[in-house]
N, C-alpha and C. Protein backbone atom coordinates (compact mmCIF):
# COMPACT_ATOMS: atom_id res chain seq x y z
N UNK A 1 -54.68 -62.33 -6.40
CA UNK A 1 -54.92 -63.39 -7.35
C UNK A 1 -55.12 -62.77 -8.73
N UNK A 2 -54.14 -63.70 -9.93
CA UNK A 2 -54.67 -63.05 -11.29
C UNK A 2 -55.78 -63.85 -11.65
N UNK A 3 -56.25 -63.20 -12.49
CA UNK A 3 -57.33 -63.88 -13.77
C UNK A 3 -57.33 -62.83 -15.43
N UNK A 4 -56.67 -63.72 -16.12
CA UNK A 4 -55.94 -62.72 -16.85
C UNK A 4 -54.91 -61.71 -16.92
N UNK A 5 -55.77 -60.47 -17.54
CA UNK A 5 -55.11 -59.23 -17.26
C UNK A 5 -54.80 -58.73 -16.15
N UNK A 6 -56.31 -59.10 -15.41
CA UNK A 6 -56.55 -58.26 -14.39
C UNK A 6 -55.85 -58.70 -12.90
N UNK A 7 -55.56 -58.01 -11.47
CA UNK A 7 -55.44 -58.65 -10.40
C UNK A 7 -56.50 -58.44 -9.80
N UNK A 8 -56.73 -59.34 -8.99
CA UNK A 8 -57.66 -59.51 -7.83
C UNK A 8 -57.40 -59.70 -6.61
N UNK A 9 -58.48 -58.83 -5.44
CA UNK A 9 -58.15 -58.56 -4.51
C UNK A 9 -59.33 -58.13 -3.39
N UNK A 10 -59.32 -58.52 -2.22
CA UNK A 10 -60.55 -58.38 -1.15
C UNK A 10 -59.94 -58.10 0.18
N UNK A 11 -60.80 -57.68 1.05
CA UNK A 11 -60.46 -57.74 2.24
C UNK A 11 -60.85 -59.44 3.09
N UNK A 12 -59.63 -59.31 4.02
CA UNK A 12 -60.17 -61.00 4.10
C UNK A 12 -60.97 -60.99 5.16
N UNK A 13 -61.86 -60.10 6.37
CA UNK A 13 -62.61 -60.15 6.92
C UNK A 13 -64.22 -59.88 5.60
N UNK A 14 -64.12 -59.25 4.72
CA UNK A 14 -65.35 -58.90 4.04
C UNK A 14 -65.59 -60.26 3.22
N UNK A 15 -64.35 -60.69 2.90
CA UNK A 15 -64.50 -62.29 1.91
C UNK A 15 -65.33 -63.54 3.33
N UNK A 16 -64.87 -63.48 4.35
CA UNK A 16 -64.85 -63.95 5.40
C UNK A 16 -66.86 -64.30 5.84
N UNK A 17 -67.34 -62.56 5.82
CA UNK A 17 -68.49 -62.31 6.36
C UNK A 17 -69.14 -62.60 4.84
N UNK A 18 -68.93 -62.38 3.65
CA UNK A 18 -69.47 -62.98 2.05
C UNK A 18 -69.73 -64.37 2.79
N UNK A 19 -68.56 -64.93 2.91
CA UNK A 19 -68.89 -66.48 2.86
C UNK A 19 -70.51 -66.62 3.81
N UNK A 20 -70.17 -66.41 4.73
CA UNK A 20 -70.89 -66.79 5.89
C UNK A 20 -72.30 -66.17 5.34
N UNK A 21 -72.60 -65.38 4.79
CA UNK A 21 -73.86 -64.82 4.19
C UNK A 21 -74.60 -65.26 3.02
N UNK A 22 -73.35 -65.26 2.29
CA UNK A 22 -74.03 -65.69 0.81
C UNK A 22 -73.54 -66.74 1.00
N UNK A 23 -72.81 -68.28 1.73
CA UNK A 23 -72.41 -69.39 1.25
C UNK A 23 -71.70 -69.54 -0.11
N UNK A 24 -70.63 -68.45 -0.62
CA UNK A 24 -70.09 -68.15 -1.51
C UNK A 24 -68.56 -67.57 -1.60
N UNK A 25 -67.49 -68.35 -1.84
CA UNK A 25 -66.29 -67.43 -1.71
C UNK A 25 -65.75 -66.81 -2.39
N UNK A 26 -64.90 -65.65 -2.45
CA UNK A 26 -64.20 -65.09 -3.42
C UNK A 26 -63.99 -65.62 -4.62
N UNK A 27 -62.60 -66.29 -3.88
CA UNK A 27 -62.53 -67.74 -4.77
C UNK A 27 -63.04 -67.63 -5.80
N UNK A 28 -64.01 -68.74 -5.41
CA UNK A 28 -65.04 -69.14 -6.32
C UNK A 28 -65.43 -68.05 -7.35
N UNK A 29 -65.71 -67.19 -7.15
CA UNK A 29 -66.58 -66.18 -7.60
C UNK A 29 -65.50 -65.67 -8.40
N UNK A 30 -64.14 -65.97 -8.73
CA UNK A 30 -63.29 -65.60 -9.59
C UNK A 30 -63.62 -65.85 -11.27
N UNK A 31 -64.70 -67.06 -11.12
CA UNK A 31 -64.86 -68.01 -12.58
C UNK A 31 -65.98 -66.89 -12.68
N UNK A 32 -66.68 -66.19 -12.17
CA UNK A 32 -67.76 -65.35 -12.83
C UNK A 32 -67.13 -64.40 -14.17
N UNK A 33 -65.76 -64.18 -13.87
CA UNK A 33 -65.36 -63.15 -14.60
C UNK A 33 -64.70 -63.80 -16.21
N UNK A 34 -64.73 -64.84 -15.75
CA UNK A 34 -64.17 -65.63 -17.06
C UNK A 34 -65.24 -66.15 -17.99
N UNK A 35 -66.29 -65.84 -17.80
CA UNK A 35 -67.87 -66.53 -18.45
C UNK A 35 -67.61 -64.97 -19.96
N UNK A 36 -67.28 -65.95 -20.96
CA UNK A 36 -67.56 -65.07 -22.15
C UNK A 36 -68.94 -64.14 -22.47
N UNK A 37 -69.89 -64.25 -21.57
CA UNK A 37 -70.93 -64.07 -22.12
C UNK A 37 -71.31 -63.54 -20.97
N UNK A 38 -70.82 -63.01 -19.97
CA UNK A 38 -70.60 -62.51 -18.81
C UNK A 38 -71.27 -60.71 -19.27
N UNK A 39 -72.02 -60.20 -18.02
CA UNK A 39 -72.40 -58.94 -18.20
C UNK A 39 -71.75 -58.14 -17.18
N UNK A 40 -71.94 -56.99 -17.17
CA UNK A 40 -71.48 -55.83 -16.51
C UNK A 40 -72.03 -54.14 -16.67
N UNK A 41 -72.63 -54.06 -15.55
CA UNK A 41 -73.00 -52.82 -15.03
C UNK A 41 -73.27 -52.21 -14.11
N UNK A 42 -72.66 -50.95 -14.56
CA UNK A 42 -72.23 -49.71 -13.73
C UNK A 42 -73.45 -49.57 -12.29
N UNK A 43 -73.15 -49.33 -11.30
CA UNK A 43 -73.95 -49.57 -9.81
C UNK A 43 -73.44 -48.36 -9.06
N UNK A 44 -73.15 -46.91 -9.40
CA UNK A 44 -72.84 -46.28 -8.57
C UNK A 44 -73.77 -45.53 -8.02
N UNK A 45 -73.50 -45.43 -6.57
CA UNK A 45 -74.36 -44.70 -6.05
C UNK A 45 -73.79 -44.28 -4.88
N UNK A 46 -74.04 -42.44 -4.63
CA UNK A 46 -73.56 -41.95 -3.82
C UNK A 46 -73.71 -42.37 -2.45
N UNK A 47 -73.88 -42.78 -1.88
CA UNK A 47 -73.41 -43.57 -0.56
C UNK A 47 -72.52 -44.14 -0.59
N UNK A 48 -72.25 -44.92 -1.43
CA UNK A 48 -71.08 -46.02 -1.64
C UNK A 48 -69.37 -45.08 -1.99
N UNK A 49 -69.68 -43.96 -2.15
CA UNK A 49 -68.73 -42.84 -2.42
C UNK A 49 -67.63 -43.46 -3.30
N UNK A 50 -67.69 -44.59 -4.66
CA UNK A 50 -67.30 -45.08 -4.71
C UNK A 50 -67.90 -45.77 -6.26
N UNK A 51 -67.07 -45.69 -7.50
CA UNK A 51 -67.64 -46.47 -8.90
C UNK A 51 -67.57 -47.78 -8.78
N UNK A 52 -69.07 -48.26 -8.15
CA UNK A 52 -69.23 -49.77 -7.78
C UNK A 52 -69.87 -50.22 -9.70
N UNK A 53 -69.26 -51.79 -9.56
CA UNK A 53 -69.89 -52.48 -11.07
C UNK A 53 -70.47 -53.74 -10.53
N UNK A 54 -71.15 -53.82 -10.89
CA UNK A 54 -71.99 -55.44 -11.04
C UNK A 54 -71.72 -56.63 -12.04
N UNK A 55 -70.95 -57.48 -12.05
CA UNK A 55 -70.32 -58.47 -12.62
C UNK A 55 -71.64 -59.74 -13.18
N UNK A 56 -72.06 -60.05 -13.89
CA UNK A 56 -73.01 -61.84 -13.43
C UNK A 56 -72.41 -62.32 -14.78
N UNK A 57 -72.43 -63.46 -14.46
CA UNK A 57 -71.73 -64.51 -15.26
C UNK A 57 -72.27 -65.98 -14.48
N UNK A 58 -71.98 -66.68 -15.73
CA UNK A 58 -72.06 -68.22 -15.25
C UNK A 58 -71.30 -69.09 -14.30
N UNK A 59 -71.14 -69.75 -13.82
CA UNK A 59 -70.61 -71.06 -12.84
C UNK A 59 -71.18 -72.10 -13.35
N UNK A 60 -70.43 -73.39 -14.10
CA UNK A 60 -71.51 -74.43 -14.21
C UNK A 60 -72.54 -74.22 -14.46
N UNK A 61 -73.22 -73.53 -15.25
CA UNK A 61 -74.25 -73.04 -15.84
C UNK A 61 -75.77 -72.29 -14.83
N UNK A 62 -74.92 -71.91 -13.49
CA UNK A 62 -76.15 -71.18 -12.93
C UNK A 62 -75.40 -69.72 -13.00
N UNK A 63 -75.99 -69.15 -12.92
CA UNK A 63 -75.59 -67.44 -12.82
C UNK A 63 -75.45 -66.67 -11.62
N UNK A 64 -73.74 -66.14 -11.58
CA UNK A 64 -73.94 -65.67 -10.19
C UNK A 64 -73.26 -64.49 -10.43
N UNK A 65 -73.41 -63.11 -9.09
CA UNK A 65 -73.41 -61.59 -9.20
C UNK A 65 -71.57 -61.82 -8.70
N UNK A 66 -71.05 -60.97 -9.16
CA UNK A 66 -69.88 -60.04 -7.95
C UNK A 66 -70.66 -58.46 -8.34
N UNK A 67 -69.94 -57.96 -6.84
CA UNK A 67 -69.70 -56.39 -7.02
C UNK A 67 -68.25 -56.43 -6.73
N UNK A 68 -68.11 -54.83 -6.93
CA UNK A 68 -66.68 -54.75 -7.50
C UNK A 68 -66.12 -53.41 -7.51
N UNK A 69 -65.15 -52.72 -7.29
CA UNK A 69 -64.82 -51.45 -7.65
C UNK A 69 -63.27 -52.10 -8.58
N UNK A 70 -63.24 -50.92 -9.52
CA UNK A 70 -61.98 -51.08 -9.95
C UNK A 70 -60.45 -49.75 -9.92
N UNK A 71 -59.23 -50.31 -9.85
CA UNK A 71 -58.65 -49.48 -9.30
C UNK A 71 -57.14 -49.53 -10.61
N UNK A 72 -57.38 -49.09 -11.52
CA UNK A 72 -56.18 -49.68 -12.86
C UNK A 72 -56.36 -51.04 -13.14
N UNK A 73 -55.49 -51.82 -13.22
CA UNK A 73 -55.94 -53.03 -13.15
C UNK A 73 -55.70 -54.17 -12.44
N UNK A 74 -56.44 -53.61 -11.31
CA UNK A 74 -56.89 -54.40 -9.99
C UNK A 74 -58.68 -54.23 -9.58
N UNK A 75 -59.00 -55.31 -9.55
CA UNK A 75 -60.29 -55.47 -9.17
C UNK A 75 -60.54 -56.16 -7.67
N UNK A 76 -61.00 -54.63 -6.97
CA UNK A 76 -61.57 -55.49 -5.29
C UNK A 76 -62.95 -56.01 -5.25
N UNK A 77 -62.99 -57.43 -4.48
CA UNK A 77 -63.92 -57.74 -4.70
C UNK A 77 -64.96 -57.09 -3.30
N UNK A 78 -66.41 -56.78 -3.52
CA UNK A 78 -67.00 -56.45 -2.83
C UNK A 78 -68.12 -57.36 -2.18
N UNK A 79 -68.84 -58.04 -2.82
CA UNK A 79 -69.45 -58.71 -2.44
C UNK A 79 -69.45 -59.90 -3.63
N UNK A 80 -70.24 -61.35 -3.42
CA UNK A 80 -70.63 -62.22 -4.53
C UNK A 80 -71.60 -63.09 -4.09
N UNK A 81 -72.44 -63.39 -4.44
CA UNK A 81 -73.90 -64.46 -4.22
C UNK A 81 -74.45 -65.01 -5.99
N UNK A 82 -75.62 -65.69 -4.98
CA UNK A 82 -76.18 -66.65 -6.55
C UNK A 82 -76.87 -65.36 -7.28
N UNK A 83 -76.95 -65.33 -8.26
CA UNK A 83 -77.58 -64.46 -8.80
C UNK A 83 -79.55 -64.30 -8.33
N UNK A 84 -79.73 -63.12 -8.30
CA UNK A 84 -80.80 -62.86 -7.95
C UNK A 84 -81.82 -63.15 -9.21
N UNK A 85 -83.28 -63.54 -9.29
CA UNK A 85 -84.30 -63.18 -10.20
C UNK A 85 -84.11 -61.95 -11.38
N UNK A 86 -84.15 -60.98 -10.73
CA UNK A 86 -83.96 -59.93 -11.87
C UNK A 86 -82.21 -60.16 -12.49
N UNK A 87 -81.55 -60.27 -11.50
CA UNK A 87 -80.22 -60.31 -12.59
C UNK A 87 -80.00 -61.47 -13.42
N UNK A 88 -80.37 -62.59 -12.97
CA UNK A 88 -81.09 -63.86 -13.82
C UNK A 88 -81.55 -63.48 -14.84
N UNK A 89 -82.65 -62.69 -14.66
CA UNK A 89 -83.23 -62.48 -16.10
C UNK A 89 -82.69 -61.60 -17.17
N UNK A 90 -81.62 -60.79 -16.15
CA UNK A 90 -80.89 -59.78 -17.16
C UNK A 90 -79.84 -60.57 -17.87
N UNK A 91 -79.11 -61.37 -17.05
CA UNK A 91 -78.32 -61.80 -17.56
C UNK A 91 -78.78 -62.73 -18.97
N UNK A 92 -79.85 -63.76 -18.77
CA UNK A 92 -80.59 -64.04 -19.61
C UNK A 92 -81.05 -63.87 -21.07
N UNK A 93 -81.54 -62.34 -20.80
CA UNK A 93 -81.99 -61.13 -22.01
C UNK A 93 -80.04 -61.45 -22.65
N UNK A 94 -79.26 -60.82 -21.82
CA UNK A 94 -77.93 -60.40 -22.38
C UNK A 94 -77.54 -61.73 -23.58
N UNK A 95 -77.52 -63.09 -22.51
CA UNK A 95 -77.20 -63.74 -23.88
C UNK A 95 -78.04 -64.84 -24.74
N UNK A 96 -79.19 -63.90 -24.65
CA UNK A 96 -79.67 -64.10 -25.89
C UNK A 96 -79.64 -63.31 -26.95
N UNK A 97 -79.48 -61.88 -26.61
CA UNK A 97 -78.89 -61.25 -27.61
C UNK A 97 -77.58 -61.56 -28.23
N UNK A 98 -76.65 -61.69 -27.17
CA UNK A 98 -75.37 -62.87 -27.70
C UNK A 98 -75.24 -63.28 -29.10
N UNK A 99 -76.02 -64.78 -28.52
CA UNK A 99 -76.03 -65.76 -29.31
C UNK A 99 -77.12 -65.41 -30.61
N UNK A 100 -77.88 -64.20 -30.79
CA UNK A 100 -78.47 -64.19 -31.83
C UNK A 100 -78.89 -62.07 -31.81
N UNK A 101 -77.47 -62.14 -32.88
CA UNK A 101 -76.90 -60.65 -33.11
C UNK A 101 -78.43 -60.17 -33.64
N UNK A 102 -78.45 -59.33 -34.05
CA UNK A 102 -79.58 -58.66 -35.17
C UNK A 102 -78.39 -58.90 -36.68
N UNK A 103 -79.27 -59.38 -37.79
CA UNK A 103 -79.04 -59.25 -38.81
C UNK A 103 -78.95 -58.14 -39.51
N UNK A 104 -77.69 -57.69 -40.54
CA UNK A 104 -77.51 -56.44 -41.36
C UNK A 104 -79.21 -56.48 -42.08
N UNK A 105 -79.71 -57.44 -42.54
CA UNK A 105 -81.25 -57.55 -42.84
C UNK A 105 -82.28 -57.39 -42.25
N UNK A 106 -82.06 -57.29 -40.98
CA UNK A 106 -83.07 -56.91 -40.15
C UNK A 106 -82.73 -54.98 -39.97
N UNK A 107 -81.71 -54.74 -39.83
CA UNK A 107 -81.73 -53.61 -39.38
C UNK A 107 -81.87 -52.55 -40.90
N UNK A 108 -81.68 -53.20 -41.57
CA UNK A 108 -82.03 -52.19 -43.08
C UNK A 108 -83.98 -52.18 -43.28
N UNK A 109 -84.09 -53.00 -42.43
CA UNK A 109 -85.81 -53.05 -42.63
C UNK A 109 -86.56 -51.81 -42.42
């Protein structure tokens, strides 16, 4: 599946066991990546043997996670659920910085 630039792509037993866990499908979880105001960060960790990213973005205005590895430009999806508390709040922090830059006047202060 495209979205944009990018392609997208999962295994359909892991999209399968997502659903059934998080009550969340791929699919769905495609519009996370299209949220302008959408965050992203880096999640690697050696177990995962593997440069995992953390996606959260909006849906209808609640906030929800993908994980993700990327491979050129193809993105597998790894997992997706509602967004958790802390990434809620990160995401949160993110756009409020957004929507209210620092001023060239503030930063000459």
């Amino acid at each position: 599946m495209r979205v944009g630039p990018v392609d997208f792509e999962w295994a359909d037993a892991k999209a399968e066991a997502n659903l059934r866990k998080h009550r969340f499908s791929f699919t769905d979880a495609l519009a996370i990546f299209v949220d302008p105001t959408r965050i992203t960060i880096d999640t690697i960790r050696a177990e995962d043997g593997d440069e995992r990213r953390k996606t959260i973005g909006s849906i209808e205005g609640s906030p929800f996670t993908a994980v993700f590895v990327m491979g050129g430009t193809t993105c597998r999806l790894i997992s997706a659920w509602r967004a958790k508390a802390q990434e809620e709040r990160a995401y949160g922090r993110a756009k409020l910085d957004h929507a209210n830059p620092p001023m060239l006047s503030d930063a000459l202060r």
